[in-house]
N, C-alpha and C. Protein backbone atom coordinates (compact mmCIF):
# COMPACT_ATOMS: atom_id res chain seq x y z
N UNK A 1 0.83 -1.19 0.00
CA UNK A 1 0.00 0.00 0.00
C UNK A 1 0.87 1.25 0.00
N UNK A 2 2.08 1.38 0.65
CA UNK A 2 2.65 2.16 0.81
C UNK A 2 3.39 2.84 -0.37
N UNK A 3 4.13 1.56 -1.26
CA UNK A 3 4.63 2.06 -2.45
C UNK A 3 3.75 2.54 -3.62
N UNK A 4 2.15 2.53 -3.37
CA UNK A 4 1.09 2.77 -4.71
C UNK A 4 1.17 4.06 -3.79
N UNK A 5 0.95 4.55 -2.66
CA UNK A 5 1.34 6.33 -2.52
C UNK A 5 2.53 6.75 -2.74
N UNK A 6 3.46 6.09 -3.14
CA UNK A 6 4.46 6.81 -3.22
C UNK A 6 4.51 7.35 -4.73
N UNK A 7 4.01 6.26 -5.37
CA UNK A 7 3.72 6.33 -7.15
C UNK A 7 3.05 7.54 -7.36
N UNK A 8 1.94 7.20 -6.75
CA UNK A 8 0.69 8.34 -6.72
C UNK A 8 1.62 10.09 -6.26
N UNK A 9 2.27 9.92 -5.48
CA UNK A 9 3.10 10.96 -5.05
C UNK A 9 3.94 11.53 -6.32
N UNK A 10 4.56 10.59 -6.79
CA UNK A 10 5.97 10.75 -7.72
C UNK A 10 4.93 10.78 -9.05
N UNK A 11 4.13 10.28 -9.00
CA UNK A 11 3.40 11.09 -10.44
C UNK A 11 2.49 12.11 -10.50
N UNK A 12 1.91 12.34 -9.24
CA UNK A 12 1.29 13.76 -8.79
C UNK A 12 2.80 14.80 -9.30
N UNK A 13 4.19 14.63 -8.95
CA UNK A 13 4.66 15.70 -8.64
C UNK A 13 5.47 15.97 -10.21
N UNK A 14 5.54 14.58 -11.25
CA UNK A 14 5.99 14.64 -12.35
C UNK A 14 4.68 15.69 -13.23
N UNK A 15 3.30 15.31 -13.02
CA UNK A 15 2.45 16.33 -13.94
C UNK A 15 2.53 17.18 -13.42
N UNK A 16 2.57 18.01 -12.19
CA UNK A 16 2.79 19.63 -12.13
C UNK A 16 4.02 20.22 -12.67
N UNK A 17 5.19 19.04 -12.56
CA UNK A 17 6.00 20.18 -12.86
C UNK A 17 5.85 20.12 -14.70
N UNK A 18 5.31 19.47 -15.05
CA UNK A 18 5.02 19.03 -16.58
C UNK A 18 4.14 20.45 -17.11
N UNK A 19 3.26 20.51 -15.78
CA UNK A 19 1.72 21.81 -16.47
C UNK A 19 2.42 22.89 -16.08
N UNK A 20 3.60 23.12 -15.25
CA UNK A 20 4.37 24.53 -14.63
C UNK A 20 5.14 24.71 -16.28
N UNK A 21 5.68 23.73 -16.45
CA UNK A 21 6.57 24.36 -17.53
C UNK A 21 5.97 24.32 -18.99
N UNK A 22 4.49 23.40 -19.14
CA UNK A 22 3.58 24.33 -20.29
C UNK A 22 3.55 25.50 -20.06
N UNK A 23 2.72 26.22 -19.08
CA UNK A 23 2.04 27.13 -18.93
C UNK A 23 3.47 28.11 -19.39
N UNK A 24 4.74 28.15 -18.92
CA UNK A 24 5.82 28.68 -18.81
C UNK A 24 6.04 29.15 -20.46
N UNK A 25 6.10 27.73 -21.49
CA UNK A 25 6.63 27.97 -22.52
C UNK A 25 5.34 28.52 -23.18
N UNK A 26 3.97 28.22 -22.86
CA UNK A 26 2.91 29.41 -23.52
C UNK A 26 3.15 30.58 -23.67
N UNK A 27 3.38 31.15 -21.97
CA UNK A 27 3.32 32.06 -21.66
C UNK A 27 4.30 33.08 -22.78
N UNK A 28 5.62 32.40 -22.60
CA UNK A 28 7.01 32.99 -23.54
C UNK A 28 6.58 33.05 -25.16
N UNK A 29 6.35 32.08 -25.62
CA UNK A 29 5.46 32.01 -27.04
C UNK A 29 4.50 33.16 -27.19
N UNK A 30 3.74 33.15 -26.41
CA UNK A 30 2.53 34.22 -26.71
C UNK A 30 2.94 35.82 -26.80
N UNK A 31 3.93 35.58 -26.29
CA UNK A 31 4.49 37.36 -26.00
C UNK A 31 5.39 37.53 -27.21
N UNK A 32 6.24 36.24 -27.82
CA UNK A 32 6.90 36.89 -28.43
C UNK A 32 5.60 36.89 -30.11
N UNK A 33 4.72 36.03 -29.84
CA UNK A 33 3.64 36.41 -31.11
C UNK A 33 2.99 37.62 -30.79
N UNK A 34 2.61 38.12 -29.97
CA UNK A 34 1.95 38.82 -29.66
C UNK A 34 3.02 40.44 -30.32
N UNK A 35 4.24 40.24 -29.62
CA UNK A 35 5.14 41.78 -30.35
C UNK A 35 4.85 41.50 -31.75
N UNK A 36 4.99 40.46 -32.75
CA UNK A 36 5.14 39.96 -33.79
C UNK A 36 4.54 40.55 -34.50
N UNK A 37 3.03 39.99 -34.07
CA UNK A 37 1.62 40.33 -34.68
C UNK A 37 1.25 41.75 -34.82
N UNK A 38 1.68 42.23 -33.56
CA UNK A 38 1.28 43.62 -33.16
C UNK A 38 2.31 44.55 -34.61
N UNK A 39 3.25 44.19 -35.03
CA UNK A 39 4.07 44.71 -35.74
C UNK A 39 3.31 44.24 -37.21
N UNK A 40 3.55 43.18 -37.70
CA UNK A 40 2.26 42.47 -38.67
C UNK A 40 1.23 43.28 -38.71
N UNK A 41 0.70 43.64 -37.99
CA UNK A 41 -0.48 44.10 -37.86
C UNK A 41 -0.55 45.50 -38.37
N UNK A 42 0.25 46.32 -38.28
CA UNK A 42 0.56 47.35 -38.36
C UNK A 42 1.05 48.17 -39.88
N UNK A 43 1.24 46.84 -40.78
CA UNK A 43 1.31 46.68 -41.92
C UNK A 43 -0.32 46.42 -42.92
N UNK A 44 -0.53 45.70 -41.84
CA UNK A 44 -2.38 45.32 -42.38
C UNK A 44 -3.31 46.05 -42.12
N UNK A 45 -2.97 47.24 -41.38
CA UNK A 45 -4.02 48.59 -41.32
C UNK A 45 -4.35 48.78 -42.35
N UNK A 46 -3.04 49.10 -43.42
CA UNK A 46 -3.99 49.09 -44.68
C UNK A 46 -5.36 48.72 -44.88
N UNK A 47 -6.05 49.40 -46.04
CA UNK A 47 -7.46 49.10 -46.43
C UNK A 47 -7.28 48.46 -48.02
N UNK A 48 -7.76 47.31 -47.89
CA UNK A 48 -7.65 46.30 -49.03
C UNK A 48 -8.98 46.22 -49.61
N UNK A 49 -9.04 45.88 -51.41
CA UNK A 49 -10.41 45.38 -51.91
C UNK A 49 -10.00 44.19 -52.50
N UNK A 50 -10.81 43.69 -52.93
CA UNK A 50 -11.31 42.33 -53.69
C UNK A 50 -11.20 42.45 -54.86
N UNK A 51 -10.27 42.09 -55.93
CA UNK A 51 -11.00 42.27 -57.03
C UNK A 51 -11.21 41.22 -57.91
N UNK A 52 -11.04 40.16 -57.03
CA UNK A 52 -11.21 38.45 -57.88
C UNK A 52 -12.48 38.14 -57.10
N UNK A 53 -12.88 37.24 -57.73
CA UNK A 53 -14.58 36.44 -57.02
C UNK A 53 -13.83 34.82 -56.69
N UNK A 54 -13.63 35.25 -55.22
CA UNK A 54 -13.57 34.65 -54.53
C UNK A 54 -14.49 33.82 -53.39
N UNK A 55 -15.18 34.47 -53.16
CA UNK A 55 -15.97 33.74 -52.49
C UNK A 55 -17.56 33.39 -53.00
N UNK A 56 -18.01 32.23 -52.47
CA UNK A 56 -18.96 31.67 -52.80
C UNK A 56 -20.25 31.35 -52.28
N UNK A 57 -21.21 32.51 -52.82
CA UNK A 57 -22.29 33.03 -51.88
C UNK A 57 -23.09 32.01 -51.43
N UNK A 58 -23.48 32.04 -50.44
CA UNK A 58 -24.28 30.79 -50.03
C UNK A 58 -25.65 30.75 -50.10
N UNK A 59 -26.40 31.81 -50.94
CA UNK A 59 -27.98 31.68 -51.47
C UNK A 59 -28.00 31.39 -53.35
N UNK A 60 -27.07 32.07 -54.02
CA UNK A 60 -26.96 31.95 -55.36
C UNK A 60 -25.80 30.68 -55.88
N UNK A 61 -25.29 30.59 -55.08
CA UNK A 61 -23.72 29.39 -55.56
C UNK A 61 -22.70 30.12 -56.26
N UNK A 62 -22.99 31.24 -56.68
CA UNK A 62 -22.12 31.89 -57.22
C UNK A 62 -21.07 32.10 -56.99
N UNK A 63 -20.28 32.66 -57.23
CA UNK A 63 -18.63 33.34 -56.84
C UNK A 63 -18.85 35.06 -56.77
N UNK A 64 -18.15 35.33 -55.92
CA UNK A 64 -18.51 36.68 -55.85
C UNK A 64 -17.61 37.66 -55.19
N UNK A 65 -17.10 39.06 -55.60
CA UNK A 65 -15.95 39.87 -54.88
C UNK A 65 -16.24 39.41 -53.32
N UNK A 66 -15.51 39.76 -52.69
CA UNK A 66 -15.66 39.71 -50.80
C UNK A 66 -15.94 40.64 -50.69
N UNK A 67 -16.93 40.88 -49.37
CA UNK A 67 -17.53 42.28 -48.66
C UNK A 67 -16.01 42.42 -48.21
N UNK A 68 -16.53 43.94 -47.86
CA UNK A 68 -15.18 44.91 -47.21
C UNK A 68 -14.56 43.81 -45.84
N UNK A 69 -16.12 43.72 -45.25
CA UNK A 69 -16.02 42.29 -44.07
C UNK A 69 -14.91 41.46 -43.82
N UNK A 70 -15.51 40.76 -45.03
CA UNK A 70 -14.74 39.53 -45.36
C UNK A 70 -13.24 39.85 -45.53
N UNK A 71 -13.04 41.04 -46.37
CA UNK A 71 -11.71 41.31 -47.17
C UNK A 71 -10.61 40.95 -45.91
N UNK A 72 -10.94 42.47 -44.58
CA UNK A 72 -10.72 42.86 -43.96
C UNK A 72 -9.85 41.09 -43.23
N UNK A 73 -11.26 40.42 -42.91
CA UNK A 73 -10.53 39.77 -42.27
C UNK A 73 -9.91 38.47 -42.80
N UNK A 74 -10.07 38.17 -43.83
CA UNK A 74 -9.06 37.50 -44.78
C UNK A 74 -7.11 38.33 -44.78
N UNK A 75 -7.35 39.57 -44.81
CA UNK A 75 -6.58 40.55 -44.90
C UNK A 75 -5.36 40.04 -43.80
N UNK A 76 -6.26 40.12 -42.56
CA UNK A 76 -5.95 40.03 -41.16
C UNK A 76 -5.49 38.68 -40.62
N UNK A 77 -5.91 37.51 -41.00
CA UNK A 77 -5.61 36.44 -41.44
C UNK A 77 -4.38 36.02 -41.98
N UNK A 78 -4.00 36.86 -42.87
CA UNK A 78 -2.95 36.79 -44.11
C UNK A 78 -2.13 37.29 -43.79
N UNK A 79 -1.97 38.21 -43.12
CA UNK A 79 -0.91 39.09 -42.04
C UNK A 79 -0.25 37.85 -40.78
N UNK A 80 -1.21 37.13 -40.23
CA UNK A 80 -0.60 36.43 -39.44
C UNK A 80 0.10 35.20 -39.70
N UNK A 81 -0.80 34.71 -40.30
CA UNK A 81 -0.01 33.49 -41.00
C UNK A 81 1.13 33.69 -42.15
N UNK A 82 1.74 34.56 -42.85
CA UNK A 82 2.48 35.32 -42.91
C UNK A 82 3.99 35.90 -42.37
N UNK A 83 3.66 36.03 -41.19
CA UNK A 83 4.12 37.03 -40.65
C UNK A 83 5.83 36.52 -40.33
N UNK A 84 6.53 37.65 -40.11
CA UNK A 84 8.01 37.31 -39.94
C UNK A 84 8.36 38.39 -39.10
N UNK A 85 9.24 37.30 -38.19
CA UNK A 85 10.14 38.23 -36.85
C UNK A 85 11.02 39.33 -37.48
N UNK A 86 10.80 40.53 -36.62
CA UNK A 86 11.79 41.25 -36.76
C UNK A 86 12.77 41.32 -35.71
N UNK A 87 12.72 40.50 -34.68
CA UNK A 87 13.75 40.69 -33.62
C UNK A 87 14.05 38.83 -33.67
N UNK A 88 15.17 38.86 -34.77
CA UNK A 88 15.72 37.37 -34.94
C UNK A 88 16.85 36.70 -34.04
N UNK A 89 16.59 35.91 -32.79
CA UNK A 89 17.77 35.59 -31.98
C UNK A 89 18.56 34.93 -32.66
N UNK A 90 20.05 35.51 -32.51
CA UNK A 90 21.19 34.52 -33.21
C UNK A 90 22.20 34.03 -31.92
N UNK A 91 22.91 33.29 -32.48
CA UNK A 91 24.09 33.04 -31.52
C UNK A 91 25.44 32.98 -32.24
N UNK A 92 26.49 32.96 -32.03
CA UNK A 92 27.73 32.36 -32.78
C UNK A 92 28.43 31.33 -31.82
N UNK A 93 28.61 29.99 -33.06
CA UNK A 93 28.79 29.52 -32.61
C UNK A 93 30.65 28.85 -32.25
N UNK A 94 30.85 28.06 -31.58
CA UNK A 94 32.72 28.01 -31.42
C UNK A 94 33.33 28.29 -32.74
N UNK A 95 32.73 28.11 -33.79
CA UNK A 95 33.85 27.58 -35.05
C UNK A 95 33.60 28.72 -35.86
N UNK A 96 32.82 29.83 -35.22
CA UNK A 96 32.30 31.17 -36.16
C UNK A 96 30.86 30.89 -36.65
N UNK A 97 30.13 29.60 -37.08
CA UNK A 97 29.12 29.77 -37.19
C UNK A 97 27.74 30.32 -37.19
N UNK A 98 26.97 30.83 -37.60
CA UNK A 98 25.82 31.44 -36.51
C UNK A 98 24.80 30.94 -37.02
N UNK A 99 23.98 30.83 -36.00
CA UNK A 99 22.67 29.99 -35.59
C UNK A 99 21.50 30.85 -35.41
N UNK A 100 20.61 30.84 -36.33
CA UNK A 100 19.13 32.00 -36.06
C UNK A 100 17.72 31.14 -35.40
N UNK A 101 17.12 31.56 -34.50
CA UNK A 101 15.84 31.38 -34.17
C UNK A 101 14.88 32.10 -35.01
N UNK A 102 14.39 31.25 -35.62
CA UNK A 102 13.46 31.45 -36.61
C UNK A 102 11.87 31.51 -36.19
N UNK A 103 11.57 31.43 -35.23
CA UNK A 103 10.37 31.25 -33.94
C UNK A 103 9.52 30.67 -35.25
N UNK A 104 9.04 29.49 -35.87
CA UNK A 104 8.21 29.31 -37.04
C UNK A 104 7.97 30.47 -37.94
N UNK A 105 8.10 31.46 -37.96
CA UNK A 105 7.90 32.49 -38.67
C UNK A 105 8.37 32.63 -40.23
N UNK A 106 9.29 31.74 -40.64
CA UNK A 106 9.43 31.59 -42.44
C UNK A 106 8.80 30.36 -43.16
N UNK A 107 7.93 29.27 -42.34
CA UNK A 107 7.84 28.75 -43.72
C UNK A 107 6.14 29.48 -44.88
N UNK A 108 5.85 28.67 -45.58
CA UNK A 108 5.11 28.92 -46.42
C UNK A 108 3.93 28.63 -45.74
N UNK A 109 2.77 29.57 -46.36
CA UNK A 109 1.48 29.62 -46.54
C UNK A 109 0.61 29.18 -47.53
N UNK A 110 -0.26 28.00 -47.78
CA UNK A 110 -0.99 27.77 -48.60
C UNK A 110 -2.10 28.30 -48.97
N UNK A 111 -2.38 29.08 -49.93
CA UNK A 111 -3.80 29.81 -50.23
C UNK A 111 -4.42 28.76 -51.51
N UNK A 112 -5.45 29.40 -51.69
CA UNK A 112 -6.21 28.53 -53.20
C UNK A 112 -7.50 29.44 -53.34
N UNK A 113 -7.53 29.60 -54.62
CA UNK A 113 -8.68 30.52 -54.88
C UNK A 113 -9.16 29.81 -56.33
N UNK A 114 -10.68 30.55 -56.52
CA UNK A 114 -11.24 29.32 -57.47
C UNK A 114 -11.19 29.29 -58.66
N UNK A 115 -11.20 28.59 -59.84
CA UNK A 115 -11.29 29.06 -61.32
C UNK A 115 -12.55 29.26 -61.61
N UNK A 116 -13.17 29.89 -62.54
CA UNK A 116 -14.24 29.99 -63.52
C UNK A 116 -15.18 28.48 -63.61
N UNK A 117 -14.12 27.64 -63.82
CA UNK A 117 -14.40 25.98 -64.08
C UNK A 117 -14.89 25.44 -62.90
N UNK A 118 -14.52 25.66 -61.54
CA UNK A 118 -15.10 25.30 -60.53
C UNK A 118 -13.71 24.49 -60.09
N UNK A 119 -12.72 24.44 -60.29
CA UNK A 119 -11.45 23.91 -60.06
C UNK A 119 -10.83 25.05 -59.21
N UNK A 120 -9.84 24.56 -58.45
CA UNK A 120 -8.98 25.72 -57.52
C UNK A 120 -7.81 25.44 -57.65
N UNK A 121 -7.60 26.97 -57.82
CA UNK A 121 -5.80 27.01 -57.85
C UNK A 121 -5.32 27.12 -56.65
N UNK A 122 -3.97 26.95 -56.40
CA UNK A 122 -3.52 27.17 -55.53
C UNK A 122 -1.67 27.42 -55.37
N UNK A 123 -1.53 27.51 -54.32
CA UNK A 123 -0.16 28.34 -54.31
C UNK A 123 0.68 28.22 -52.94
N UNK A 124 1.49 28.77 -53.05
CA UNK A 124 2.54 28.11 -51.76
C UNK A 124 3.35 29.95 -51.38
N UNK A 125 2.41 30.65 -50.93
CA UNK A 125 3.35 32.28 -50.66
C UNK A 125 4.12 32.49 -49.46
N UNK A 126 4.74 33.08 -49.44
CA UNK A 126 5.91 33.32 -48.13
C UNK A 126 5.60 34.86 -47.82
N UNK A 127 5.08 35.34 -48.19
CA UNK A 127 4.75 37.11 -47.88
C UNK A 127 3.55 37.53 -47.65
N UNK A 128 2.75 38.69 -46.90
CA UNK A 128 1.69 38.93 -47.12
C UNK A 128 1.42 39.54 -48.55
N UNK A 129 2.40 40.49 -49.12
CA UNK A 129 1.80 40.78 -50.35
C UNK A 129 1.97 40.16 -51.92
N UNK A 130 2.87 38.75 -51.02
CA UNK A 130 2.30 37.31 -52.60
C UNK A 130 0.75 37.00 -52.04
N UNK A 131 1.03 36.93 -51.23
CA UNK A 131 -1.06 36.30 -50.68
C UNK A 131 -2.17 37.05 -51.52
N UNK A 132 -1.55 38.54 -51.03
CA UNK A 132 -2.63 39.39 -51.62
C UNK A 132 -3.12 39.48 -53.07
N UNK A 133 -2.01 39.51 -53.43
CA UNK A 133 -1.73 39.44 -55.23
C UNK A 133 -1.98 38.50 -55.77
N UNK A 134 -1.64 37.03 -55.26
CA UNK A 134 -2.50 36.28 -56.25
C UNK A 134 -4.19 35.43 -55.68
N UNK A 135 -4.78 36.58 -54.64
CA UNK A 135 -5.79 36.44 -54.20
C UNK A 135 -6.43 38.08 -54.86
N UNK A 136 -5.82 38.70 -55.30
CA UNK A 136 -6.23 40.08 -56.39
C UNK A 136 -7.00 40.60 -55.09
N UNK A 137 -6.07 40.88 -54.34
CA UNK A 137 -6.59 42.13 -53.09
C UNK A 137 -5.52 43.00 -53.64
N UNK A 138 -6.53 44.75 -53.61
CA UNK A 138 -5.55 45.71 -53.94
C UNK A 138 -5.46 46.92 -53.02
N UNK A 139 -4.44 47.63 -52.67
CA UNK A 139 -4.49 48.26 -51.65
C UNK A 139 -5.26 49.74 -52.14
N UNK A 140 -6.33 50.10 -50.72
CA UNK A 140 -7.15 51.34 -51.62
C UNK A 140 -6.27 52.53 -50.90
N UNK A 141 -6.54 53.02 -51.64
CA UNK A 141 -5.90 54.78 -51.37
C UNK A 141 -6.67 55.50 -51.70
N UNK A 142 -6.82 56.51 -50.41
CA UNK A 142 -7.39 57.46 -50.25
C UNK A 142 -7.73 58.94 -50.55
């Protein structure tokens, strides 16, 4: 009996320190997305339109420009998934090397938008303004 509390003990004390150091590496993650985004973001103020028929109304079946709505938050969307650090940790390493933390922030984004035919294209962009462009969002000016 004694050694099933001790288990119970020693695995009570293995999941806290397990949920201490989630919560820990959330916590660090979220802040550095959070500067990220906030910077991202700041790029996507911009005011974008539609000018491909992209979306597909759900009373007619049609294809159709995006409301400002939609644009907006497609826009906003596209900014994050997107998005790239500007504060890149490096190190150097013994032999001169150097080593970058890339926090996920470079690989690719998959978009797809539709043909005429009812077929979808699609694409592999690394930027917000490849996204935009071959999703024919154009920036409005005022």
């Amino acid at each position: 009996m004694k050694k099933l509390n001790n288990r119970k003990a020693v695995f009570a004390a293995i999941f806290a320190i397990v949920l201490v150091a989630a919560v820990v590496v959330i916590f660090t993650n979220s802040s550095k997305t959070a500067r990220t985004a906030s910077a991202q973001s700041d790029k996507a103020q911009k005011k974008y339109r539609g000018t491909r028929k992209i979306v597909k109304d759900t009373v007619t079946g049609e294809f159709r420009l995006p409301t400002q709505e939609e644009g907006d938050k497609t826009v906003s969307d596209l900014a994050r998934l997107t998005r790239r650090s500007e504060d890149i940790a490096s190190a150097t390493g013994p032999v001169g090397g150097v080593s970058l933390d890339l926090d996920e922030g470079f690989g690719g984004t998959f978009v797809a938008r539709p043909n005429a035919d009812g077929t979808m294209e699609t694409r592999c962009v690394f930027s917000l303004q490849e996204a935009l462009e071959f999703l024919g969002f154009v920036e409005v000016t005022e």
